[in-house]
Protein backbone atom coordinates (compact mmCIF):
# COMPACT_ATOMS: atom_id res chain seq x y z
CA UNK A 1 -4.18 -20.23 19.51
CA UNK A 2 -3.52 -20.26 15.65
CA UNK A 3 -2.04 -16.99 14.20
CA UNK A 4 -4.45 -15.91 11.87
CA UNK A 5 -4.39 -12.92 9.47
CA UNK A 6 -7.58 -10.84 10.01
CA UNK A 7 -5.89 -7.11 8.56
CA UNK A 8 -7.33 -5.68 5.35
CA UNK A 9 -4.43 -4.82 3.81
CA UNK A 10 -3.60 -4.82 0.10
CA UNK A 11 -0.69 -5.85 -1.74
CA UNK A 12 0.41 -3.49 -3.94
CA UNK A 13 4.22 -4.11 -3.60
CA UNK A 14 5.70 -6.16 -6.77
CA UNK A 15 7.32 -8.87 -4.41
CA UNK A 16 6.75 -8.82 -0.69
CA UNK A 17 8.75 -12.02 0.04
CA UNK A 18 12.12 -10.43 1.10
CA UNK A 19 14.66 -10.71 1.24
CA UNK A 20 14.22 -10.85 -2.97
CA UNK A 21 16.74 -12.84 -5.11
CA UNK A 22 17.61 -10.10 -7.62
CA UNK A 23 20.14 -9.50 -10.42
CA UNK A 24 20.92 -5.86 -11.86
CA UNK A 25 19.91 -6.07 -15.56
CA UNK A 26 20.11 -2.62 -17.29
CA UNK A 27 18.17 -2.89 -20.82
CA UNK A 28 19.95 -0.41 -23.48
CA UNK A 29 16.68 1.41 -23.94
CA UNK A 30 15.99 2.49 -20.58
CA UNK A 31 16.70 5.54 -18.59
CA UNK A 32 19.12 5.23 -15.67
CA UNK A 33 15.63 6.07 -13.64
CA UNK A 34 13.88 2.66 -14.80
CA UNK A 35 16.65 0.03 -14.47
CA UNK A 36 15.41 -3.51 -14.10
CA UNK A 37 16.31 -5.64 -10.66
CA UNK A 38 16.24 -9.91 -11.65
CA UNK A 39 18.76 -10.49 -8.54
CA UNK A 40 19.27 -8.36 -5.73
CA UNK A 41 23.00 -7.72 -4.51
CA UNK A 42 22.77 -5.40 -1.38
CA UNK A 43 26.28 -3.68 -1.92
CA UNK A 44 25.25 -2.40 -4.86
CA UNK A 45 23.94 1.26 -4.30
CA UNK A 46 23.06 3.29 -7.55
CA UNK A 47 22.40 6.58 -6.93
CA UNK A 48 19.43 8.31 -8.49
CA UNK A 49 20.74 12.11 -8.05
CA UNK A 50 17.87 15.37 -8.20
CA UNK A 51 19.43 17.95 -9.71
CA UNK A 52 21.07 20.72 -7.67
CA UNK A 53 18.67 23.27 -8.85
CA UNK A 54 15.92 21.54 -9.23
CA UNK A 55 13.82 23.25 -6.33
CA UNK A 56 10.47 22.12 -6.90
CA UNK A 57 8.19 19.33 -8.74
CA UNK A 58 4.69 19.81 -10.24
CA UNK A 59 4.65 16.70 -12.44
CA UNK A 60 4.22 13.04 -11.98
CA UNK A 61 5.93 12.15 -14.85
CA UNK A 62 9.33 14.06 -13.61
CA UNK A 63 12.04 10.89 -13.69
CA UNK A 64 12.68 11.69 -10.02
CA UNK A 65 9.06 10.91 -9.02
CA UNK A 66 9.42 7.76 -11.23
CA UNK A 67 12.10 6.62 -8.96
CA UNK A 68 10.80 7.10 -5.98
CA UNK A 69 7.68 5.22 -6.99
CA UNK A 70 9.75 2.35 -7.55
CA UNK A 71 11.28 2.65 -4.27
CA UNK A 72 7.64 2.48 -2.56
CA UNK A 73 6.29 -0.06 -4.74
CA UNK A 74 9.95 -2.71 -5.44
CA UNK A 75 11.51 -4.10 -2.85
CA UNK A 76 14.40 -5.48 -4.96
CA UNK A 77 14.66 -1.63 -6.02
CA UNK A 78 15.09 0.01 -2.63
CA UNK A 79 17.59 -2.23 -1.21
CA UNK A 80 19.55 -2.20 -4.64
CA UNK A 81 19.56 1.84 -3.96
CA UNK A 82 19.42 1.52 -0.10
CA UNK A 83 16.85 4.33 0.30
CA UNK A 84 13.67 4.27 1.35
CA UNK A 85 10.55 6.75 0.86
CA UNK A 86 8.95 7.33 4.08
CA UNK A 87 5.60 8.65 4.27
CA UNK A 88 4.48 11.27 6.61
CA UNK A 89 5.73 13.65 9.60
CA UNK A 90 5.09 11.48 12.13
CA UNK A 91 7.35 8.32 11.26
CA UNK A 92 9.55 10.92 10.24
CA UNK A 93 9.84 12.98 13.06
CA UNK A 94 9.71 9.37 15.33
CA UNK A 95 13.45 8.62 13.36
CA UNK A 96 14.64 12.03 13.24
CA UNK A 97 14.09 12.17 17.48
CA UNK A 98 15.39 8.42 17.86
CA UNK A 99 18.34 9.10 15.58
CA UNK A 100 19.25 12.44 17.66
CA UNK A 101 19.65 10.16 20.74
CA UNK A 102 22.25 8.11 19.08
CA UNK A 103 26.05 8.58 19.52
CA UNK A 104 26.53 7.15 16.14
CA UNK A 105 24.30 7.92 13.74
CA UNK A 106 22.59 4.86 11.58
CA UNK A 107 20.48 6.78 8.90
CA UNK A 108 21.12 9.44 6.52
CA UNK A 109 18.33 11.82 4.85
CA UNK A 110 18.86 12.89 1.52
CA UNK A 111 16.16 15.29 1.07
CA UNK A 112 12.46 16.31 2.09
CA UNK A 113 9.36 16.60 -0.02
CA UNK A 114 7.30 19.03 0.93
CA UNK A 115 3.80 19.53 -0.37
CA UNK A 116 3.92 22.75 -1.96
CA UNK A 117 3.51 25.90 0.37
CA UNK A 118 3.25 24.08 3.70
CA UNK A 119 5.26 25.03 6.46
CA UNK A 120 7.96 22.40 7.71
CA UNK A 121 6.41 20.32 10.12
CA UNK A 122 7.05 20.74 13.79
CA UNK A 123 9.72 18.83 15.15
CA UNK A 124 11.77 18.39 12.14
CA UNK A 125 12.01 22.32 11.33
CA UNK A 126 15.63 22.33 12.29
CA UNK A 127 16.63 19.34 10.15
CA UNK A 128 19.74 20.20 8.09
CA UNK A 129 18.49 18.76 4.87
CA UNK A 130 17.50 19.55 1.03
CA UNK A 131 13.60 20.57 0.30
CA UNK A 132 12.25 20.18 -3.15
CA UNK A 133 8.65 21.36 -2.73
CA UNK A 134 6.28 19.62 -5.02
CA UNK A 135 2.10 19.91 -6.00
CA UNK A 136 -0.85 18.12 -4.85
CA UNK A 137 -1.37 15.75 -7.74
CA UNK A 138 2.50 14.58 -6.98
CA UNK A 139 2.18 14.63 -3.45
CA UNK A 140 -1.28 12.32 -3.93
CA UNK A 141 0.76 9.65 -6.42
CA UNK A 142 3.81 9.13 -3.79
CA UNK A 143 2.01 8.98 -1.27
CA UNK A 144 -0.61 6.69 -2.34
CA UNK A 145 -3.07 7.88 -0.14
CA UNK A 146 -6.79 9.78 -1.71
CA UNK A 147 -6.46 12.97 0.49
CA UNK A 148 -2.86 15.07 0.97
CA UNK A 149 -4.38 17.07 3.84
CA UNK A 150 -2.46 14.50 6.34
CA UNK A 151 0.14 14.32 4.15
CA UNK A 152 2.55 17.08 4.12
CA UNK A 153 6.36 15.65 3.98
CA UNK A 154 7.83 12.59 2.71
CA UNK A 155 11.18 11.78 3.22
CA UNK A 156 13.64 10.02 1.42
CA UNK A 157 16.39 8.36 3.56
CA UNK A 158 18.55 6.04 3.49
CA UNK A 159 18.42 1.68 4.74
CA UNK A 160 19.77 2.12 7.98
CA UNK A 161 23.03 0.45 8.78
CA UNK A 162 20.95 -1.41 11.94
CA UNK A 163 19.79 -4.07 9.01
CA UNK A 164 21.79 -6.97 7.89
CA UNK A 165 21.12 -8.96 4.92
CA UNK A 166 23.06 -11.72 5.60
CA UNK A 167 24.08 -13.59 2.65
CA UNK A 168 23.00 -17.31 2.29
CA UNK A 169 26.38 -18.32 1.86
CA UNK A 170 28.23 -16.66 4.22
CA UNK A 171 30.86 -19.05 6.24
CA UNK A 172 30.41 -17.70 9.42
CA UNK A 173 27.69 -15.72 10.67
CA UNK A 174 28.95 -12.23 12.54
CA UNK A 175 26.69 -12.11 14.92
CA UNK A 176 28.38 -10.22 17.36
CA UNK A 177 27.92 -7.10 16.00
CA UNK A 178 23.71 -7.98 15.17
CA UNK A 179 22.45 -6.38 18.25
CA UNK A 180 23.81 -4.33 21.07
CA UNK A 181 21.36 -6.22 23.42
CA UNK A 182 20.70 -9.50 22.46
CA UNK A 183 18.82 -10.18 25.66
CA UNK A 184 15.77 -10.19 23.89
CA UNK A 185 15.46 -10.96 20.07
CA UNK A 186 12.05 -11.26 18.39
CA UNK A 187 12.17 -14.21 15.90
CA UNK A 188 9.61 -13.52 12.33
CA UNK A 189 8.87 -16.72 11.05
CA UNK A 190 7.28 -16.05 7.04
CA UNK A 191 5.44 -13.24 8.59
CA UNK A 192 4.26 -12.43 4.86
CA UNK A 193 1.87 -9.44 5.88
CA UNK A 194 3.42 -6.02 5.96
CA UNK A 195 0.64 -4.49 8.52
CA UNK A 196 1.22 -7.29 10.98
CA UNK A 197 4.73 -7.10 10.47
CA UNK A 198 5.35 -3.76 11.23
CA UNK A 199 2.91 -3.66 14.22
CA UNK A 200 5.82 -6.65 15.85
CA UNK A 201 8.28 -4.14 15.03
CA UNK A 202 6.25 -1.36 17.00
CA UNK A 203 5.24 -3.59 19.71
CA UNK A 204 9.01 -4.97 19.99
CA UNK A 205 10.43 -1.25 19.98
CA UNK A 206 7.56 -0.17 22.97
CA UNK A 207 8.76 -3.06 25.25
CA UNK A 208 12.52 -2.64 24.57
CA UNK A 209 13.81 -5.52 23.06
CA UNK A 210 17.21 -6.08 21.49
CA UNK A 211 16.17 -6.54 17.92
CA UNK A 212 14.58 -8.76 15.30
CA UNK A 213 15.44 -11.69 13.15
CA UNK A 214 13.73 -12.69 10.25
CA UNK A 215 13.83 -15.92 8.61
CA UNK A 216 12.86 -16.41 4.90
CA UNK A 217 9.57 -15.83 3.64
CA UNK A 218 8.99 -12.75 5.75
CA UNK A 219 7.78 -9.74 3.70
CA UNK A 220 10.54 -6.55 3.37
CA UNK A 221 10.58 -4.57 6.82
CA UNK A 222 10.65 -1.23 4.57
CA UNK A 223 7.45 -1.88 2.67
CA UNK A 224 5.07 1.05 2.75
CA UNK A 225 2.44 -0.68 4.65
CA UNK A 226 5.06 -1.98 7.13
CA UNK A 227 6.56 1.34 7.87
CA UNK A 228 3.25 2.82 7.70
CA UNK A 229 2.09 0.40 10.72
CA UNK A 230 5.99 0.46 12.47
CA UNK A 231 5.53 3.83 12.91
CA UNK A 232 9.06 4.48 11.97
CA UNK A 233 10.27 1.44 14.49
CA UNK A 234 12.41 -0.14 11.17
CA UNK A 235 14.55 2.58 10.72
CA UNK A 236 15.13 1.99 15.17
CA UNK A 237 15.30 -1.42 15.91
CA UNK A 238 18.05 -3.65 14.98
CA UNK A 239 17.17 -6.05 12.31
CA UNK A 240 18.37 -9.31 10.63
CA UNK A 241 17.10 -10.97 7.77
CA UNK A 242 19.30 -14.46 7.69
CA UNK A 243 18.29 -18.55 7.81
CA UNK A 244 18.31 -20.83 10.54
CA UNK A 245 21.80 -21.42 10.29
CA UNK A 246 22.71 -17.98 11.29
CA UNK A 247 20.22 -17.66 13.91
CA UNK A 248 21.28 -21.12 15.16
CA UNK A 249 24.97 -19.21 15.49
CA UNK A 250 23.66 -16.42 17.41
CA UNK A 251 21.81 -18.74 19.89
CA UNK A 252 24.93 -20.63 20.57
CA UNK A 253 26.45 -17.75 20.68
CA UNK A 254 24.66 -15.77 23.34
CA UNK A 255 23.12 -19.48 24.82
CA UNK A 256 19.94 -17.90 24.19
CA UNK A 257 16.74 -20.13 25.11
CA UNK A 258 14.63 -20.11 22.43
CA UNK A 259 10.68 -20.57 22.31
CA UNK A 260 7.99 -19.65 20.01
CA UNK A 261 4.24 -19.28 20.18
CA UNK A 262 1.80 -21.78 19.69
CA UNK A 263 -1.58 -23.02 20.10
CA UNK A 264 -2.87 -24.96 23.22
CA UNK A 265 -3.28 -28.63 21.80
CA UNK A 266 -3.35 -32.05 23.40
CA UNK A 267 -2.37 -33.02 19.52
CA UNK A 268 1.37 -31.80 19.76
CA UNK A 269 4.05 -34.20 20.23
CA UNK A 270 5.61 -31.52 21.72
CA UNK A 271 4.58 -30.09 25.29
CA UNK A 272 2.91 -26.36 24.90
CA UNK A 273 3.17 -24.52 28.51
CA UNK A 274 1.03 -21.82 28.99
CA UNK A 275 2.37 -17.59 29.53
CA UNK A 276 1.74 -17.40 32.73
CA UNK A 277 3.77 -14.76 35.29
CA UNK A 278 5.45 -17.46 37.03
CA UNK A 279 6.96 -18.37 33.49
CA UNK A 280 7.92 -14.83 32.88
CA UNK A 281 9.74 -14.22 35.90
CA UNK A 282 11.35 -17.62 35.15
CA UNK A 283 12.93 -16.31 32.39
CA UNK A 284 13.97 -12.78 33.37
CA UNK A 285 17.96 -13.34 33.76
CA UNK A 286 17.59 -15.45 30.54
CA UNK A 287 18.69 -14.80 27.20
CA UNK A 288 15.93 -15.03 24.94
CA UNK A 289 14.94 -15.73 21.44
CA UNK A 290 10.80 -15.87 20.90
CA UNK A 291 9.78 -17.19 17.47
CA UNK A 292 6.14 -16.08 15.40
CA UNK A 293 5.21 -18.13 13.21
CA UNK A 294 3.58 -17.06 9.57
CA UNK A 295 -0.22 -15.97 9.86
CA UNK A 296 -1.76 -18.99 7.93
CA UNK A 297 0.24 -21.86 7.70
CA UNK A 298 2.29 -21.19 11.84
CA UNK A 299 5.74 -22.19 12.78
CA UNK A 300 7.72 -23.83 10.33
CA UNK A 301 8.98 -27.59 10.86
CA UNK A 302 12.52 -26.19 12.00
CA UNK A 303 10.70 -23.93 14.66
CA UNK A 304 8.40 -26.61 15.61
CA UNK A 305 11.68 -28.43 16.23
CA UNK A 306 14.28 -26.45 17.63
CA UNK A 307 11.67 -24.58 19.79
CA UNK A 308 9.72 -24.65 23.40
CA UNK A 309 6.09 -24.13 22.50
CA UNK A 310 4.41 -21.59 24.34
CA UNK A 311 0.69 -20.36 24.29
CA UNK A 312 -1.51 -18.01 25.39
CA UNK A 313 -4.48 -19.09 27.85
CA UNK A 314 -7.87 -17.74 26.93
CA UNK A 315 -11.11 -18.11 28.46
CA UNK A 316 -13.19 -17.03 25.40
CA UNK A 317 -14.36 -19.67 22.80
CA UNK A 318 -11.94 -18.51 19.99
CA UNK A 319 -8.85 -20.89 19.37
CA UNK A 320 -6.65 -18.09 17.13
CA UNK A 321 -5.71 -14.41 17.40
CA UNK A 322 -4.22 -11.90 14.96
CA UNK A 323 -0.19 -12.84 14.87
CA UNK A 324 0.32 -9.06 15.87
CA UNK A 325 -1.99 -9.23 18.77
CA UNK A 326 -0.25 -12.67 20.34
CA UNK A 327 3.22 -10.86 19.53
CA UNK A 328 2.27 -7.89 21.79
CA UNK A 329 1.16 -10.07 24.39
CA UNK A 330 4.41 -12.36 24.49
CA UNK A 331 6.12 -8.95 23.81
CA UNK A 332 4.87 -7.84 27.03
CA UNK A 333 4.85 -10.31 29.37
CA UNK A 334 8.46 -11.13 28.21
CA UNK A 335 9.94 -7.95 28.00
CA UNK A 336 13.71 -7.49 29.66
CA UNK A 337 13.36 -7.08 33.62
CA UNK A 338 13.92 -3.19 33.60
CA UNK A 339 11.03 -2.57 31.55
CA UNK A 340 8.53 -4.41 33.38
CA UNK A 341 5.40 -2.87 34.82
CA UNK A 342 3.45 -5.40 36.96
């Protein structure tokens, strides 16, 4: 079963490769709104602040919608600010809930945009929070979609402190404090599609498990498109964005077991077993890491050798499905013991 990419979605992102390799340049000429990004460093946060009494926005050419343009479009932008613009009441009521659950707190909101004499949506009416109402036509560019009768709020909050960009250099990988369940850890290998991306995310957040760890080449988990198809699940689930030698720390760490999916072939030099039950329940007091590989190109050589192959059985002539379709279905039949329906 190869993973192939059969979503429609368009790239509109200036790099979607993440984590991005980024320096802050500043040129002389440019407003502290339009600052350059060649090489991303991750502790740097520049803040962007809106006026106190600014209490509405009817242009598009305001230096606060500017910015948060950037932060939709740049990924090197919004993790040199660490905010993100979310899009919509839904993902933002889906955080807002999840975050009210937690004892400790892991994202901030810094205000709400509100299109321009809408009521606050229900379920986040009691949010403590700034609202800067703005028009249509602004509404429309931020959001990027044709019609802002869907579209009523758009948040701007911050990276949550549940992702890790660990640096490429670091000594020794802190894995211990990665995920508060590392039972189960979805593994992205150069999952370069935001849509498919995010619907893993969603998928791993439905059947509860511990977190996810992407290796390089995997696009940024707060692109627009991602978020739009996570359905707020980035801002929930614990993520990692690191190389093989830091997952290879937190598998010896945890003694994880770690396979990945892969089509049925008699070509492997590798055994492939099948998903079956038996091989679920197999596996259900086991510590578990489960590797995707990209949509066109699969596993990479390290996964293909570190990794037990796994694939799905199918009765139907086609040899591939979507990445995001085989990820719910390992998702599923995978998922930690307590969780488990059949």
């Amino acid at each position: 079963m190869q993973y192939t990419d059969t979503s429609c979605w368009g790239w509109v992102t200036t790099s979607t490769t993440f984590p991005p390799k980024l320096k802050l340049k500043v040129a002389q000429t440019q407003t502290h709104f339009e600052k350059k990004y060649d090489e991303a460093t991750y502790d740097v946060k520049v803040k962007v602040p809106l006026p106190s009494h600014v209490q509405s926005i009817t242009s598009t050419s305001n230096p606060f919608v500017k910015h948060c343009l950037k932060l939709r479009h740049n990924s090197s932008y919004r993790h040199s600010h660490g905010s993100v613009l979310v899009v919509g009441a839904t993902p933002i009521r889906e955080i807002y809930s999840f975050q009210e659950s937690l004892q400790d707190k892991t994202v901030g909101m810094d205000c709400l945009l509100l299109l321009d004499k809408a009521e606050v949506p229900e379920g986040i009416d009691d949010l403590s929070v700034r609202i800067v109402r703005v028009s249509s036509i602004v509404m429309k560019k931020l959001s990027g979609v044709q019609s802002t009768e869907s579209i009523e709020a758009i948040a701007l909050m911050s990276i949550p402190s549940s992702f890790f960009n660990v640096v490429d250099d670091q000594e020794k990988a802190d894995c211990q404090r990665w995920f508060a369940s590392p039972h189960r850890i979805l593994v992205l290998d150069g999952i370069q599609d935001p849509g498919n991306l995010g619907t893993l995310l969603r998928s791993a957040m439905a059947f509860k498990w511990g977190g996810v760890f992407q290796l390089p080449g995997c696009c940024d988990p707060f692109n627009e498109k991602a978020l739009r198809a996570s359905r707020g699940a980035s801002f929930q689930l614990p993520i990692v964005s690191g190389n093989w030698d830091h997952l290879e720390a937190l598998i010896n760490e945890f003694q994880m077991k770690v396979l990945a999916g892969h089509p049925e072939s008699t070509g492997n030099l590798k055994p492939v077993a099948r998903l079956s039950q038996e091989l679920a329940d197999s596996l259900v007091d086991v510590p578990l890491c489960f590797v995707l590989g990209s949509e066109g190109s699969g596993l990479s050589e390290k996964s293909l050798q570190v990794c037990e192959l796994v694939s799905i059985p199918m009765a139907g002539e086609f040899e591939s499905l979507n990445v995001s379709v085989a990820g719910g279905i390992f998702l599923y039949m995978l998922q930690p013991k307590n969780q488990r329906c059949v």
